[in-house]
C-alpha atoms as a PDB file:
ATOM      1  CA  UNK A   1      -3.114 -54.602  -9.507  1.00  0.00           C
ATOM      2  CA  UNK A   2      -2.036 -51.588 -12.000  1.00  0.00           C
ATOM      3  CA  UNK A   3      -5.341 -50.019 -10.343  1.00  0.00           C
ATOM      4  CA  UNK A   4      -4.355 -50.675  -6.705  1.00  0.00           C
ATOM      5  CA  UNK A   5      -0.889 -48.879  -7.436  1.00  0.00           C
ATOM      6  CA  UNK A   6      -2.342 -45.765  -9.410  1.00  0.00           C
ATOM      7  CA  UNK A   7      -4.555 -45.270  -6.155  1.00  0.00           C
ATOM      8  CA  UNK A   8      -1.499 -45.636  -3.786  1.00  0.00           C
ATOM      9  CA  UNK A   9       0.431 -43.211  -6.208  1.00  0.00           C
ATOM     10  CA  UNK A  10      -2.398 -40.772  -6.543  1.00  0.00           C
ATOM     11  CA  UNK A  11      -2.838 -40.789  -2.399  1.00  0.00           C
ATOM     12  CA  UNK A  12       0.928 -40.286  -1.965  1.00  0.00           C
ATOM     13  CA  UNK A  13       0.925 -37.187  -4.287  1.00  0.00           C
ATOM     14  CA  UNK A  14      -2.281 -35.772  -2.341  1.00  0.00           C
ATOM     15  CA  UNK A  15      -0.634 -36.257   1.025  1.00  0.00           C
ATOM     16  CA  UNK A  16       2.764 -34.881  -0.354  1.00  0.00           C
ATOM     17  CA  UNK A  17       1.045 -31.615  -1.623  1.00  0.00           C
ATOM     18  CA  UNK A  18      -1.620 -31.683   1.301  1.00  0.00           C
ATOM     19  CA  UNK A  19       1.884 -31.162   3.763  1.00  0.00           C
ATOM     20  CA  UNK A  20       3.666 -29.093   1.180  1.00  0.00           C
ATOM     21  CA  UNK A  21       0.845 -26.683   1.524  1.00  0.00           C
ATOM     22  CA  UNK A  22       0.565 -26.948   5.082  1.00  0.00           C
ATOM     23  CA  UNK A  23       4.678 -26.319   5.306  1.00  0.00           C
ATOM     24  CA  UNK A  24       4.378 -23.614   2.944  1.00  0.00           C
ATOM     25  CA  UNK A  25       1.282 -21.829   5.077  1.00  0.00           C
ATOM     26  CA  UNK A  26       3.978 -22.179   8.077  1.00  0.00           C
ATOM     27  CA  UNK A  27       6.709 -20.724   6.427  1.00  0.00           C
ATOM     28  CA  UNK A  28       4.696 -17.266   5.489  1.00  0.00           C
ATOM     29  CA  UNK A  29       3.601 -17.415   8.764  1.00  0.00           C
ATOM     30  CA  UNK A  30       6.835 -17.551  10.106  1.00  0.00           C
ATOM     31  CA  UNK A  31       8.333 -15.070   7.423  1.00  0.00           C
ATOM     32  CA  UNK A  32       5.300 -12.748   8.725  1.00  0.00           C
ATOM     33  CA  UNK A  33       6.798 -12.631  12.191  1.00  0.00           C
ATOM     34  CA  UNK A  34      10.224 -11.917  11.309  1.00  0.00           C
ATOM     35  CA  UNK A  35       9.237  -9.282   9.401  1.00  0.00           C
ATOM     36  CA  UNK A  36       7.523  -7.712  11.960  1.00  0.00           C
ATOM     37  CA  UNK A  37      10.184  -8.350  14.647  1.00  0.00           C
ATOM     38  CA  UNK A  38      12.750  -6.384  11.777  1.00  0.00           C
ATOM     39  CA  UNK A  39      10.040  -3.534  11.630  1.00  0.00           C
ATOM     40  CA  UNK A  40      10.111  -3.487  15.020  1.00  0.00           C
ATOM     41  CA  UNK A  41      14.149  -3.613  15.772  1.00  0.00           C
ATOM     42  CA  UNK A  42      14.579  -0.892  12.587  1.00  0.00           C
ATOM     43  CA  UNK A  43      12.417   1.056  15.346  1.00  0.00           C
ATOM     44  CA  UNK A  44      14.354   0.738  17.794  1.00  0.00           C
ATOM     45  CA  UNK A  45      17.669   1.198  16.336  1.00  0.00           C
ATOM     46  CA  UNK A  46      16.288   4.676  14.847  1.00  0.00           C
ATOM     47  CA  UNK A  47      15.465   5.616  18.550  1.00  0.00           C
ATOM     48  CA  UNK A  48      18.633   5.116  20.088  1.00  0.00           C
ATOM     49  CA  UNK A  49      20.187   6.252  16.664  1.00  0.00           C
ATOM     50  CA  UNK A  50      18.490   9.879  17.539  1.00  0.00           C
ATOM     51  CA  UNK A  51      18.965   9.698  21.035  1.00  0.00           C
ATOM     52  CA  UNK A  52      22.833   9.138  20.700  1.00  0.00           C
ATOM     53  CA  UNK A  53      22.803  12.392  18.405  1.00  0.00           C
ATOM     54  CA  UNK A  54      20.733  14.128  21.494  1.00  0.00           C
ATOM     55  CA  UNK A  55      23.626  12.954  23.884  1.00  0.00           C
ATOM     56  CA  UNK A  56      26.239  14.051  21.910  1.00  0.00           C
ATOM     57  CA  UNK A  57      24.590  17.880  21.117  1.00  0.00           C
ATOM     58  CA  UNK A  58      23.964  18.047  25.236  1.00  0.00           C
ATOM     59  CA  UNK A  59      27.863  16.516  26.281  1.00  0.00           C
ATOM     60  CA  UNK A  60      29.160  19.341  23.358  1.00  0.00           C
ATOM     61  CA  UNK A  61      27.457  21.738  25.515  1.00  0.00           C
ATOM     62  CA  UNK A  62      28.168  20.869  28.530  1.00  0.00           C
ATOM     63  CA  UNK A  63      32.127  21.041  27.585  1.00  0.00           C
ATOM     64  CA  UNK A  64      31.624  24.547  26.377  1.00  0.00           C
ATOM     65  CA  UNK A  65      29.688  25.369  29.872  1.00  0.00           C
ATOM     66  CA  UNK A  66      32.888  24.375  31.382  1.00  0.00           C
ATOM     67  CA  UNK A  67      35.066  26.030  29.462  1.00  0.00           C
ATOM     68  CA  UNK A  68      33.011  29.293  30.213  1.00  0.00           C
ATOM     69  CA  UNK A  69      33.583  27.950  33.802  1.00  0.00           C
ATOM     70  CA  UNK A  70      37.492  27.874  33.687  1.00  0.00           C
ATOM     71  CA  UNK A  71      37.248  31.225  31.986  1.00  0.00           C
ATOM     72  CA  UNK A  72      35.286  32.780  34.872  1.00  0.00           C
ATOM     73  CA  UNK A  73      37.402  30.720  37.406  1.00  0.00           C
ATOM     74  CA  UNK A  74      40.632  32.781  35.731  1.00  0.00           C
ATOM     75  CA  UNK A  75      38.520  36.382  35.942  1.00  0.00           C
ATOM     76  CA  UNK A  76      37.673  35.372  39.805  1.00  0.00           C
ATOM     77  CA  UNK A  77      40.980  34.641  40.474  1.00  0.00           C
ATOM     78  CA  UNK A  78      42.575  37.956  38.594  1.00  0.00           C
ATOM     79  CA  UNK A  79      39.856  39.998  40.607  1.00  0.00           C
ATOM     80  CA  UNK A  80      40.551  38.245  43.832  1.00  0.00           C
ATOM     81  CA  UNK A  81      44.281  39.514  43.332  1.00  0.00           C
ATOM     82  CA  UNK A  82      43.702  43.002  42.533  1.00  0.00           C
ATOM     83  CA  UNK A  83      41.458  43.287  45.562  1.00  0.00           C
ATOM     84  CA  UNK A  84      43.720  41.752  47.521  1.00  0.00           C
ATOM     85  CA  UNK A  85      46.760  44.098  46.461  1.00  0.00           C
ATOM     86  CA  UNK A  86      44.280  46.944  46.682  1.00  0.00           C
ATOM     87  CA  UNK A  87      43.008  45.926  50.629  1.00  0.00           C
ATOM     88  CA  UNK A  88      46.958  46.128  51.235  1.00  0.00           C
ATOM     89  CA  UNK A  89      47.870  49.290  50.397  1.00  0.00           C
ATOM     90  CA  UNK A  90      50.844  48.257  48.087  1.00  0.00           C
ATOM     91  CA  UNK A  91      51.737  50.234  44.993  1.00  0.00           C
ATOM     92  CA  UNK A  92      54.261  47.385  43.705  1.00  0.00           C
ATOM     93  CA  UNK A  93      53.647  45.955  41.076  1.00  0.00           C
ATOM     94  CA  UNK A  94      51.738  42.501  41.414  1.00  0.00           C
ATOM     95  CA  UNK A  95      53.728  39.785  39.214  1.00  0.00           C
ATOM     96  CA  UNK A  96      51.704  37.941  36.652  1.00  0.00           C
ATOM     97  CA  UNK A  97      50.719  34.555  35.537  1.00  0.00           C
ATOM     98  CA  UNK A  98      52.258  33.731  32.669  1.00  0.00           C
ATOM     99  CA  UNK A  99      49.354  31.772  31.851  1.00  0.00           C
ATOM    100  CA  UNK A 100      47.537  34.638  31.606  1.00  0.00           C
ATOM    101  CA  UNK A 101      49.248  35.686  28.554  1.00  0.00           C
ATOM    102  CA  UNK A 102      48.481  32.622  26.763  1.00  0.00           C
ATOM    103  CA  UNK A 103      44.881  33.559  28.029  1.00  0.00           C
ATOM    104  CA  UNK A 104      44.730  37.049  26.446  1.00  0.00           C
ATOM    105  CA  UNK A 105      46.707  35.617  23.221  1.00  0.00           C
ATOM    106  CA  UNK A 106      43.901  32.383  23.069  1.00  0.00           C
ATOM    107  CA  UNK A 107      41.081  34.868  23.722  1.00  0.00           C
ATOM    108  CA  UNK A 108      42.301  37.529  20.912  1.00  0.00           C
ATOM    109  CA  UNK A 109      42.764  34.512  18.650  1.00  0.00           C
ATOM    110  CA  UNK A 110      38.976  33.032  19.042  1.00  0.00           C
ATOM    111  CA  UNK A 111      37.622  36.908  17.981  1.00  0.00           C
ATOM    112  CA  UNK A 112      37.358  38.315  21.378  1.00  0.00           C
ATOM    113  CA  UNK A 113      37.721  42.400  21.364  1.00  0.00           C
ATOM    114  CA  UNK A 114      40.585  44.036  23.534  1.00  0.00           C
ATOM    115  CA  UNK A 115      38.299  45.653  25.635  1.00  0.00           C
ATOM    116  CA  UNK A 116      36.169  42.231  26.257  1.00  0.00           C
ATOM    117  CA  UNK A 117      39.266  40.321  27.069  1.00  0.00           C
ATOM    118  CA  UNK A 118      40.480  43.166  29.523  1.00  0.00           C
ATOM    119  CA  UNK A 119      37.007  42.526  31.192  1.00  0.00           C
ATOM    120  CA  UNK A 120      37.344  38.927  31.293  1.00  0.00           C
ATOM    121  CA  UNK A 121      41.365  38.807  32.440  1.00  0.00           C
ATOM    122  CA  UNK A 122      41.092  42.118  35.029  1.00  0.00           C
ATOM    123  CA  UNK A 123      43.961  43.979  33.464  1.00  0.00           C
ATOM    124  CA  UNK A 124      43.246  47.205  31.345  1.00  0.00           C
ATOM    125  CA  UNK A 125      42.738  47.389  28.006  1.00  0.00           C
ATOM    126  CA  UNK A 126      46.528  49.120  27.076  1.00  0.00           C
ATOM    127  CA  UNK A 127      47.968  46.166  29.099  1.00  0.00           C
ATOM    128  CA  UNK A 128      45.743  43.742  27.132  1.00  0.00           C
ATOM    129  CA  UNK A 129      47.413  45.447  23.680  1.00  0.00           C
ATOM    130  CA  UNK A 130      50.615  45.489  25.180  1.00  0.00           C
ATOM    131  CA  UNK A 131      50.435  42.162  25.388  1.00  0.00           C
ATOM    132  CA  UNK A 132      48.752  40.722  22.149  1.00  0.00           C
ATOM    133  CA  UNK A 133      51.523  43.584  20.579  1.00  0.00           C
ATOM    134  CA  UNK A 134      54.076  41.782  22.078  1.00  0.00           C
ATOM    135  CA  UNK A 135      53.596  38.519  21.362  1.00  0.00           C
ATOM    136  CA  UNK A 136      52.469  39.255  17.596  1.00  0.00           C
ATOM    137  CA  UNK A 137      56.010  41.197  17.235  1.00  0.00           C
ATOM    138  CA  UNK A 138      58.104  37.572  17.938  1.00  0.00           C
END
């Protein structure tokens, strides 16, 4: 009898370390995946990672393209004005945009020379100083 149950306990240990190998063999099979399914999101996430910096250098670029834009779209509409008092004949003096003093001021401000901003705004350059002398003096 003590025989019969030392068999039955020795084939119940074999069986439970027979499966806990086979779970075990599972389980790194399974860790093996997910690893590789982290290798492969860690991929992904760096490639949208760099193309989000991409997206931001080209949308910073495109704002300063249209703020060049704006700037030209001021110049246009200065040299549309002269012309136009010029095709008329007048001699009066043409009243200006008070915006366009904030222009000069913002434009002497970021650097720009006195001669470049009186190319950009239309006006000459002693009206340009005038100006920027002007507004420095309040």
């Amino acid at each position: 009898m003590e025989l019969v149950i030392i068999t039955l306990i020795g084939i119940v240990v074999t069986a439970l370390l027979s499966g806990t190998l086979i779970l075990s063999h599972t389980l790194k099979g399974e860790l093996s995946h997910l690893r590789g399914e982290l290798s492969s999101l860690r991929s992904k996430y760096e490639d949208l990672r760099l193309e989000n910096e991409s997206l931001k250098r080209e949308l910073k670029r495109i704002e300063e393209s249209i703020g060049r834009v704006n700037e030209l779209e001021e110049v246009v509409k200065v040299l549309i004005e002269k012309r136009d008092v010029k095709e008329s004949g007048s001699t009066k003096k043409v009243e200006r945009d008070p915006m366009l003093d904030l222009k000069i001021l913002s434009l002497h401000r970021k650097g720009y020379s006195i001669r470049k901003i009186a190319e950009i705004v239309g006006l000459s350059k002693s009206t340009v100083h005038r100006i920027i002398k002007k507004a420095l003096e309040k």
